[in-house]
Structures are given as structure tokens and as C-alpha cells.
C-alpha atoms as a PDB file:
ATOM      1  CA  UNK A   1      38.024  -3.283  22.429  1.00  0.00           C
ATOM      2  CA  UNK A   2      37.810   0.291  21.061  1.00  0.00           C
ATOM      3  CA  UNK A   3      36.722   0.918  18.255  1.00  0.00           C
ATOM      4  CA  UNK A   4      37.020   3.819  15.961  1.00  0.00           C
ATOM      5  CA  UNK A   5      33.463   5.849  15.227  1.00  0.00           C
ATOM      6  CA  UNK A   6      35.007   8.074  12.652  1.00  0.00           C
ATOM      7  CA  UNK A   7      36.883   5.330  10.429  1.00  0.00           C
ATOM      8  CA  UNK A   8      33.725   3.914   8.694  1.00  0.00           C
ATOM      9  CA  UNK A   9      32.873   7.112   7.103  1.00  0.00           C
ATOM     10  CA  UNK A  10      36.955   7.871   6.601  1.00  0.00           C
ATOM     11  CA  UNK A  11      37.497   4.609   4.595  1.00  0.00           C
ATOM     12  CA  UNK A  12      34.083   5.199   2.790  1.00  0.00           C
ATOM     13  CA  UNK A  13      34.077   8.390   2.093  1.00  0.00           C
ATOM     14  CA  UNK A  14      37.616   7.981  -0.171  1.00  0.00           C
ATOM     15  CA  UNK A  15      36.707   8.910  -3.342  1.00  0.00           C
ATOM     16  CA  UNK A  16      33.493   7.238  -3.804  1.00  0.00           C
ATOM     17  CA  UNK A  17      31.483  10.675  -5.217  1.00  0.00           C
ATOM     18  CA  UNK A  18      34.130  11.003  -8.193  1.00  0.00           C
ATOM     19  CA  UNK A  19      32.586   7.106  -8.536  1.00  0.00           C
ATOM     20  CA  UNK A  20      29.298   8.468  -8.941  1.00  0.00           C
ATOM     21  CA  UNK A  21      30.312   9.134 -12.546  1.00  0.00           C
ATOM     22  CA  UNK A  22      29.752   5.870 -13.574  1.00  0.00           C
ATOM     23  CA  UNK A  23      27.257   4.755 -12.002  1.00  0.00           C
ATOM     24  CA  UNK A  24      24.728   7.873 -11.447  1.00  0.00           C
ATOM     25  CA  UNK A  25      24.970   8.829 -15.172  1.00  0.00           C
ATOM     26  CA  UNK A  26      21.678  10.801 -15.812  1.00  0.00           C
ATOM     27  CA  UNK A  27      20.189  10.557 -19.810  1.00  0.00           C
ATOM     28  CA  UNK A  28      19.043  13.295 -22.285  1.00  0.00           C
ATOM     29  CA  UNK A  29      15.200  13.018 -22.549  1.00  0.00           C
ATOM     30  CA  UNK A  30      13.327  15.279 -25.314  1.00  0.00           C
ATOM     31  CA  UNK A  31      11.345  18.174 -23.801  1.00  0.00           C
ATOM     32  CA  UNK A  32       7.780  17.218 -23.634  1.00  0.00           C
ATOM     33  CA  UNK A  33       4.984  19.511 -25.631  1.00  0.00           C
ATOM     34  CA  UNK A  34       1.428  19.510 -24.145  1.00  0.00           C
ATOM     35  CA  UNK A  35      -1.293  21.466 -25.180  1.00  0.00           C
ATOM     36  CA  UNK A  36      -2.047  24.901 -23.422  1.00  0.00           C
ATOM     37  CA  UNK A  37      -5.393  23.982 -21.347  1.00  0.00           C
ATOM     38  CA  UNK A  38      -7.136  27.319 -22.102  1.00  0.00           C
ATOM     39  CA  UNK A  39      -5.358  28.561 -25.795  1.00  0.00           C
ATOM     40  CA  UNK A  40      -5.006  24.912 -27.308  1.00  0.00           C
ATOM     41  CA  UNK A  41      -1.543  25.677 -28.917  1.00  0.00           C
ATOM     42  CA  UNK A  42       1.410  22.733 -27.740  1.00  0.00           C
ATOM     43  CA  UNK A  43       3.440  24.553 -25.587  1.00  0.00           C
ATOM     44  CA  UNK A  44       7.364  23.557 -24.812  1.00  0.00           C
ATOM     45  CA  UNK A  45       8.441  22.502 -21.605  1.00  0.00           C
ATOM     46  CA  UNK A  46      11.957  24.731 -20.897  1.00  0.00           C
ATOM     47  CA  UNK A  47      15.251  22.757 -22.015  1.00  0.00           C
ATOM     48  CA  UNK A  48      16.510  22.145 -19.139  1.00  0.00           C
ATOM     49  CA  UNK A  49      19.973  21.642 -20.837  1.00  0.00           C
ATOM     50  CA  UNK A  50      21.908  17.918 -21.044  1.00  0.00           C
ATOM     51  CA  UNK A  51      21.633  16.196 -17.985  1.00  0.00           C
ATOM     52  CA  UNK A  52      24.750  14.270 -18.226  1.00  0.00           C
ATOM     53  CA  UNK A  53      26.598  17.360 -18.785  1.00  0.00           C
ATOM     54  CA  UNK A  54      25.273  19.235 -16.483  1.00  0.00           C
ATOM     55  CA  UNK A  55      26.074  16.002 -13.998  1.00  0.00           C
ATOM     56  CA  UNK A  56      29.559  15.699 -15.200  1.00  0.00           C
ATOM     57  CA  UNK A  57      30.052  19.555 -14.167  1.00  0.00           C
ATOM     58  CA  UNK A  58      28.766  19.458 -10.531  1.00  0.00           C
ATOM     59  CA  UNK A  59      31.500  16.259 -10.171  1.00  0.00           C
ATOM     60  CA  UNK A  60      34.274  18.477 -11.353  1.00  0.00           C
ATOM     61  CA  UNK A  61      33.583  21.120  -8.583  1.00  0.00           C
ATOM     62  CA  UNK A  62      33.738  18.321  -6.455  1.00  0.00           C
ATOM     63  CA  UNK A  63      37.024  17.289  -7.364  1.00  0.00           C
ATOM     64  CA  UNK A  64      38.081  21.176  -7.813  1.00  0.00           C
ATOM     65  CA  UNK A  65      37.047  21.715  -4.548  1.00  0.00           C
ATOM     66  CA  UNK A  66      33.944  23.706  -4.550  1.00  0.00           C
ATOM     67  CA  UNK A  67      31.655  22.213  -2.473  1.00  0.00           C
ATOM     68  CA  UNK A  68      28.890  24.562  -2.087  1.00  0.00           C
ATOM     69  CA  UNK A  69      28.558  24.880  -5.928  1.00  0.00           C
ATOM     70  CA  UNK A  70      28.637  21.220  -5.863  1.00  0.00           C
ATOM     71  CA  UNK A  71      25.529  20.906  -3.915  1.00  0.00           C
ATOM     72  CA  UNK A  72      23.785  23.373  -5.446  1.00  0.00           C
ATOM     73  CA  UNK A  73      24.271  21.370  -8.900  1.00  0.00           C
ATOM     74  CA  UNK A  74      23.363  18.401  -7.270  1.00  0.00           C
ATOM     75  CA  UNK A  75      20.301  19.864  -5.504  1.00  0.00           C
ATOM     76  CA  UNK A  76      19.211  21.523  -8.864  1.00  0.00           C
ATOM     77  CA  UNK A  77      19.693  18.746 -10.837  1.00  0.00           C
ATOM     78  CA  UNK A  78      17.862  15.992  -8.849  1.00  0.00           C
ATOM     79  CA  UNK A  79      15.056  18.729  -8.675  1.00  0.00           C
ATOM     80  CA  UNK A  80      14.762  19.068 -12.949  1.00  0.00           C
ATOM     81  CA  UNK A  81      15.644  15.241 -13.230  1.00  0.00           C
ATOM     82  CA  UNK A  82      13.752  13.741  -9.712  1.00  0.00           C
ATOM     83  CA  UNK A  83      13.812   9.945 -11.647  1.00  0.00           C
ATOM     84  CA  UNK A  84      18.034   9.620 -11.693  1.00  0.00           C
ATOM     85  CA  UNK A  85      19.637   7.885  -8.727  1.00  0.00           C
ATOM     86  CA  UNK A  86      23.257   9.766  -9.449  1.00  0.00           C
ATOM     87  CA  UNK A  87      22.239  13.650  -8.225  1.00  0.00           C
ATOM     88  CA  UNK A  88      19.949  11.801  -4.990  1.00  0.00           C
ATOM     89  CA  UNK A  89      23.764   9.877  -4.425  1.00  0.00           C
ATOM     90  CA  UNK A  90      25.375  12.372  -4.150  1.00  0.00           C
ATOM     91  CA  UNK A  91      23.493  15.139  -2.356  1.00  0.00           C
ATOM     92  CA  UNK A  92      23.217  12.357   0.295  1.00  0.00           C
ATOM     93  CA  UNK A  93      26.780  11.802   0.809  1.00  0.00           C
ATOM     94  CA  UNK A  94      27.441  15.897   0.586  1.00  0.00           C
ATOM     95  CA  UNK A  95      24.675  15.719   3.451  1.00  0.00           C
ATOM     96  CA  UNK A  96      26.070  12.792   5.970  1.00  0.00           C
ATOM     97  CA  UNK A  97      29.663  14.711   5.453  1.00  0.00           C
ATOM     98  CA  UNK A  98      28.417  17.632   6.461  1.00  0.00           C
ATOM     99  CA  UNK A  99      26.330  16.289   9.440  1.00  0.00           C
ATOM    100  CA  UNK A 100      23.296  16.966   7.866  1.00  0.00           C
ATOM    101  CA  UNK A 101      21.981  13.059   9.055  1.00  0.00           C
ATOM    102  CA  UNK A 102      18.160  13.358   8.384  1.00  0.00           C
ATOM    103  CA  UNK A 103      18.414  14.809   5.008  1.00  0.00           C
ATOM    104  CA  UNK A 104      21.330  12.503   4.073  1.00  0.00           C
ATOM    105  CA  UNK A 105      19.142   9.618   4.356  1.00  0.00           C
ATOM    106  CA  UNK A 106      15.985  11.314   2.822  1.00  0.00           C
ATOM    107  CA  UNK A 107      18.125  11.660  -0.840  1.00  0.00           C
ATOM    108  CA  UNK A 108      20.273   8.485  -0.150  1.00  0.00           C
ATOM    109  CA  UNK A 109      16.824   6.630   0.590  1.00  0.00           C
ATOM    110  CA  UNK A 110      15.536   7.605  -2.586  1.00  0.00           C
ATOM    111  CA  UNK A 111      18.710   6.943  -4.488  1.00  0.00           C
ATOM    112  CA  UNK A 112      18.597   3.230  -3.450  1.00  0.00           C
ATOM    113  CA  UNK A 113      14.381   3.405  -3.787  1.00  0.00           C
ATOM    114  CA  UNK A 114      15.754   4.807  -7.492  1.00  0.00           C
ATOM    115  CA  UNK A 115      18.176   2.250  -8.266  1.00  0.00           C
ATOM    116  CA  UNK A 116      17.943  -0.798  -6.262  1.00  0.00           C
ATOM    117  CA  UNK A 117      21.551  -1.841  -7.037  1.00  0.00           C
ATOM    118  CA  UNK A 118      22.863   1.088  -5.733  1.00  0.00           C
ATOM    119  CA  UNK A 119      25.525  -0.101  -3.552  1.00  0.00           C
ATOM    120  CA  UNK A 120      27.350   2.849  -2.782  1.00  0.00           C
ATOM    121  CA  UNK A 121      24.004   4.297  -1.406  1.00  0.00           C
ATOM    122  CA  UNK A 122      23.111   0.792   0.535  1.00  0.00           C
ATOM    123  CA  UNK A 123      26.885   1.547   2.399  1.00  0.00           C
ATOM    124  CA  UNK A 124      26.267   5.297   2.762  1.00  0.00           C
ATOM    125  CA  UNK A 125      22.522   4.396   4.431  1.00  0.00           C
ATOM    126  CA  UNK A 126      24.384   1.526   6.738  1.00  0.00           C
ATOM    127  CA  UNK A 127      27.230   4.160   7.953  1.00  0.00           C
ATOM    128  CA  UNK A 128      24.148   6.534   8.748  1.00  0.00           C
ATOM    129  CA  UNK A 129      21.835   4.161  10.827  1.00  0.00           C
ATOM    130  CA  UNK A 130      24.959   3.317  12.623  1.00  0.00           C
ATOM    131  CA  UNK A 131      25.909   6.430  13.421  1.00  0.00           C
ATOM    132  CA  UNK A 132      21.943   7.076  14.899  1.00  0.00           C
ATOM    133  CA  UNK A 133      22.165   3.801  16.961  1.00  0.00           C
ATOM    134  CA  UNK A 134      19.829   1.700  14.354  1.00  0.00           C
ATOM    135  CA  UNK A 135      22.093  -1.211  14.157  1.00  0.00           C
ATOM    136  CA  UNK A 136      19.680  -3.992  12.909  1.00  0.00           C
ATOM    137  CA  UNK A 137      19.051  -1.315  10.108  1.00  0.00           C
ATOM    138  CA  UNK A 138      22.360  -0.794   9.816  1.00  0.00           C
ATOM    139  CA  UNK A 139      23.622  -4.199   9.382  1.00  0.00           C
ATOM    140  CA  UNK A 140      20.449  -4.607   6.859  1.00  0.00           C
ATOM    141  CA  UNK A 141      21.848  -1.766   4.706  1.00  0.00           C
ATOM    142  CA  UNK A 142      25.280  -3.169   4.358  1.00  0.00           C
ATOM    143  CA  UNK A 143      24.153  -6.726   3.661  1.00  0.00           C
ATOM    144  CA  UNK A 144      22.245  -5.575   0.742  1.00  0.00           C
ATOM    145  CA  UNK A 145      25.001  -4.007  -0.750  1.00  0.00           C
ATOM    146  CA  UNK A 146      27.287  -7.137  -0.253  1.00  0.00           C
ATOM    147  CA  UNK A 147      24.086  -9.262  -2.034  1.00  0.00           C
ATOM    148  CA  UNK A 148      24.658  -6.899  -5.034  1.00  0.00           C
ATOM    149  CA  UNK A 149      28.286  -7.100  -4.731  1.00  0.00           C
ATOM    150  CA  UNK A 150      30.050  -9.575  -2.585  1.00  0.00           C
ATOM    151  CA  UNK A 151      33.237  -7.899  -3.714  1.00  0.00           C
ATOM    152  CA  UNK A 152      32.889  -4.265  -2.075  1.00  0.00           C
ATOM    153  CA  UNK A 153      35.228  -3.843   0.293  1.00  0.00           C
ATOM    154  CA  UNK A 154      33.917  -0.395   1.669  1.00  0.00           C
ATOM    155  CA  UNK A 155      30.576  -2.433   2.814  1.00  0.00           C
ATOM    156  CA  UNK A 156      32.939  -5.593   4.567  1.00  0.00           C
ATOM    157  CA  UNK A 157      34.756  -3.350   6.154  1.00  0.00           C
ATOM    158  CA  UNK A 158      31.500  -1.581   7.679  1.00  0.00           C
ATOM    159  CA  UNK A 159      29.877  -4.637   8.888  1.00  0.00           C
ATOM    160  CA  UNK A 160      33.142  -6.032  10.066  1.00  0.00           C
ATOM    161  CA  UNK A 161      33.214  -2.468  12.197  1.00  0.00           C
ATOM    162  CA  UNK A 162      29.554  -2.506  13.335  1.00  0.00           C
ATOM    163  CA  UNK A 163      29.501  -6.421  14.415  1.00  0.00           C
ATOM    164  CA  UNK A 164      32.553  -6.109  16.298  1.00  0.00           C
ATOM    165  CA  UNK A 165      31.934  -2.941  17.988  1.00  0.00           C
ATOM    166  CA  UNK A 166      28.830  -2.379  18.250  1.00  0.00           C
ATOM    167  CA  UNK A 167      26.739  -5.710  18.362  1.00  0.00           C
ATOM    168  CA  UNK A 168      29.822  -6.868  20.293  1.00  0.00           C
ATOM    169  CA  UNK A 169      30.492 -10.243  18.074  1.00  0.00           C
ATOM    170  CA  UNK A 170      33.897  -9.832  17.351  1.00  0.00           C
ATOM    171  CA  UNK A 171      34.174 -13.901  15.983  1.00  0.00           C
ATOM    172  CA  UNK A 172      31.262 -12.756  13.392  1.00  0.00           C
ATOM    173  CA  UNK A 173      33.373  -9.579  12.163  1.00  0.00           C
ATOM    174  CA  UNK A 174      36.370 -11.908  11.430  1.00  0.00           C
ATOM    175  CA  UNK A 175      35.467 -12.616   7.698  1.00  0.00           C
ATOM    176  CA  UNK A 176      34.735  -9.313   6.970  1.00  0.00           C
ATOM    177  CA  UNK A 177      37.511  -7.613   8.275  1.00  0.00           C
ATOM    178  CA  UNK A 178      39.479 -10.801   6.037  1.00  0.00           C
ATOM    179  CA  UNK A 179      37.749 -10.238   2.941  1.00  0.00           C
ATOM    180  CA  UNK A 180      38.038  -6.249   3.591  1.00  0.00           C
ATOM    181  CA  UNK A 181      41.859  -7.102   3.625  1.00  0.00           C
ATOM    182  CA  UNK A 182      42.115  -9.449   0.593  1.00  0.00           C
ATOM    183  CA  UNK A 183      40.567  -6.627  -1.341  1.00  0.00           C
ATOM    184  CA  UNK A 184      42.405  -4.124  -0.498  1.00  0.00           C
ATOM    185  CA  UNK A 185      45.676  -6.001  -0.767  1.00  0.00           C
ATOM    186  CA  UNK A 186      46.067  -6.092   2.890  1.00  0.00           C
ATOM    187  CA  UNK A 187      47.566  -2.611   3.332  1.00  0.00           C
ATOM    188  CA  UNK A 188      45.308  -1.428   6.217  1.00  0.00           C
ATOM    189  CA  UNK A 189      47.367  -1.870   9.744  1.00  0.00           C
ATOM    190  CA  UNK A 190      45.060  -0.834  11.813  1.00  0.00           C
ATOM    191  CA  UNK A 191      42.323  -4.009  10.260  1.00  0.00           C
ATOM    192  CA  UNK A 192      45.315  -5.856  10.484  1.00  0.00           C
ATOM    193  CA  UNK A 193      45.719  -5.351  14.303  1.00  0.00           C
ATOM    194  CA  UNK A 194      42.174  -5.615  15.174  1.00  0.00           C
ATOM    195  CA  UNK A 195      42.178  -9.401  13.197  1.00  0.00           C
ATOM    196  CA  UNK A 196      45.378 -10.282  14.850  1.00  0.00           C
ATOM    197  CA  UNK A 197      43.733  -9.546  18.955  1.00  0.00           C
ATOM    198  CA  UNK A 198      40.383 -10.950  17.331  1.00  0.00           C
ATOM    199  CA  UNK A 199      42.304 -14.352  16.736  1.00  0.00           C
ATOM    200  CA  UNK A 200      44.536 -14.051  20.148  1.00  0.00           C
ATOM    201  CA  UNK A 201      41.159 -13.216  21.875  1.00  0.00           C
ATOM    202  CA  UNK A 202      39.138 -15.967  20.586  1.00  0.00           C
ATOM    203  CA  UNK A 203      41.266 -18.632  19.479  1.00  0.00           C
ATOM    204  CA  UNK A 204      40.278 -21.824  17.538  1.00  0.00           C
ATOM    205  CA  UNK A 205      38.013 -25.016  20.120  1.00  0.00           C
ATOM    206  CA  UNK A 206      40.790 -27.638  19.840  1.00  0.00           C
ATOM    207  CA  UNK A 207      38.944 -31.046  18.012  1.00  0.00           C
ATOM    208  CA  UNK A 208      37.868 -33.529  20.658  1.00  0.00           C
ATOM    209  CA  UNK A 209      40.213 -36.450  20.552  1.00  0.00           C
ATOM    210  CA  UNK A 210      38.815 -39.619  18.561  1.00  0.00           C
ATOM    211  CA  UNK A 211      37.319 -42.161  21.960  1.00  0.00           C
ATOM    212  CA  UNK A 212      38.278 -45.771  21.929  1.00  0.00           C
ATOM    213  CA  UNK A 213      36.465 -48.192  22.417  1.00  0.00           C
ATOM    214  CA  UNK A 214      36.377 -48.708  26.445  1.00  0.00           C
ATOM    215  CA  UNK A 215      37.745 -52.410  25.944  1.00  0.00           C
ATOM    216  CA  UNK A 216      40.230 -51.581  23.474  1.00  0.00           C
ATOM    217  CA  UNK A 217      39.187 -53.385  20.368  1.00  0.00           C
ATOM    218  CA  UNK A 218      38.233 -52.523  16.911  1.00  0.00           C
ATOM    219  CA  UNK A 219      34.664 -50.758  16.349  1.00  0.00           C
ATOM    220  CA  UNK A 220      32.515 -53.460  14.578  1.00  0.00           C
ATOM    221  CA  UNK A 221      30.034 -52.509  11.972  1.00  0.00           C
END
């Protein structure tokens, strides 16, 4: 049963960076003052301007278009602010769109190393393993993101994908590609069609018929 390669990374890719908003916010922190080790006098560290701003900027490129800029904001800002999941996030998905596999899961590693509950990053991760033929790490990736959120559809759908074909367990997929469907109203034929020859491939074992007793009378307790 083919399978599209490209679709994981379609479906996921929809919009998640403008969700990065949310849930990659960066905080202000006050610029730190240390003492000069050879004058004594408390030097400034340079303001490095407002982080959230700054974050909030590089997503509107994104959504204006200007990718390059983009990355260079992202890059830039994970370097001044290394401890903030949201920049790592995104440079990783900028990276695994633009085939750039080994650094997109360097940042999206340390996104999820950042923020544990980073879902979006757990998906991104899964749809990279995949892609290198590291299924068990794969399939590891997008379960964690379903513990954190048993709701995301983006992360059913790519387990669904990699169980059925890939690991070639097409009965095991069925749920996901369900629960992918029930969250997303049910609006994705091509899901729909894979379900539908899942079920007319593999359908239900038919219960074994209740066995009388071999004389014909009532079972005694």
C-alpha cells in the first residue's frame, strides 16, 4: 500500500511556526552587572533589546514571507537567549524545510531538551528520524508528544503514517488515522481512503460460536 513520504511534513508543516507564538514566548531578563576583573568598576552586559519583541518580529517575516530574515532572527536570537525553547523551535523547523536534516534536529533536540512539553518539537523530531530511516526513534518521538497531548492530531496522523507504511502494521495505524480524523472533523479524503482499504484489508475475526454441550443438555454448575 503506498504511502505518501511527503504528506507527514505537508500536514505538519501547516501553520505550526505562526503557533510558536504561544508557546515559544521568550521573557525580558535585566542585564547582568559584574565587576571588571582587572579595573573593579561593575560593568553592563549590552541590552540585548526585549526578547519577546524581538521574537514576535522574526514570526511576522515568517508570515510576510521573508524567510531568510526569518532565520537570521531566529538564529540571532537563540544565540543572545540560548535558555528559550521558542527561537531553537523554530530554527529547527526552518532547517528540516529546507533539507537541512542534521541541523534541524541539533536546534529541535535542544528545544524539546529546553522544554520537555514541547510537542510541536517531539512531532518535528519524529517526522525527521523517519525521514533518516530511525523508525523506533521515530515512533518514540511521536509517542511523547501524544503523552503530553493525546489530542494532537499532527502527531496521530504521523504515527498512523509511519506504522502503516513503514513498520508495515497497518491494523496498529487504524486508531490513529481515526483519532487524526475525529480531530480534524474528518475532512481529509485521502486518511479517509487509506482507513476505508485498512478495514476491507483486514476485516474484523468473526466471534466463535457459543459450543453446546456434546449431549445437548444444560451446563451444570
Amino acid at each position: 500500500m503506498k504511502r505518501s513520504t511527503d504528506r507527514a511534513r505537508q500536514l505538519a508543516a501547516a501553520s505550526l511556526v505562526l503557533l510558536l507564538a504561544a508557546c515559544g514566548s521568550v521573557q525580558q531578563r535585566p542585564p547582568s552587572a559584574e565587576p571588571s576583573p582587572t579595573t573593579g568598576e561593575v560593568q553592563t552586559e549590552p541590552d540585548k533589546g526585549n526578547p519577546q519583541q524581538r521574537f514576535d518580529a522574526a514570526l511576522q517575516m515568517l508570515r510576510d514571507g521573508q524567510v531568510g530574515e526569518a532565520e537570521e532572527a531566529f538564529r540571532t536570537l537563540a544565540q543572545d537567549f540560548p535558555e528559550h525553547a521558542g527561537p531553537w523551535t523554530n530554527l529547527g523547523i526552518l532547517f528540516a524545510r529546507s533539507n537541512r536534516r542534521p541541523q534541524a534536529i541539533g536546534a529541535l533536540a535542544r528545544a524539546a531538551q529546553l522544554k520537555p512539553d514541547n510537542k510541536i518539537a517531539l512531532n518535528w523530531l519524529g517526522i525527521l528520524y523517519r525521514e533518516s530511516g530511525d523508525f523506533e526513534r521515530a515512533r518514540a518521538s511521536y509517542e511523547r508528544a501524544l503523552a503530553i497531548d493525546s489530542g494532537y492530531a499532527f502527531a496521530h496522523y504521523n504515527l498512523g503514517l509511519l506504522l502503516d507504511a513503514h513498520l508495515r502494521r497497518p491494523t496498529d495505524a487504524l486508531p490513529h488515522y481515526r483519532e487524526y480524523l475525529r480531530l480534524r472533523g474528518g475532512d481529509d479524503l485521502r486518511v479517509m481512503a487509506w482507513v476505508a482499504q485498512i478495514e476491507a484489508e483486514n476485516p474484523p475475526a468473526e466471534a466463535p460460536a457459543s459450543a453446546a454441550p456434546p449431549d445437548g443438555s444444560e451446563v451444570q454448575p
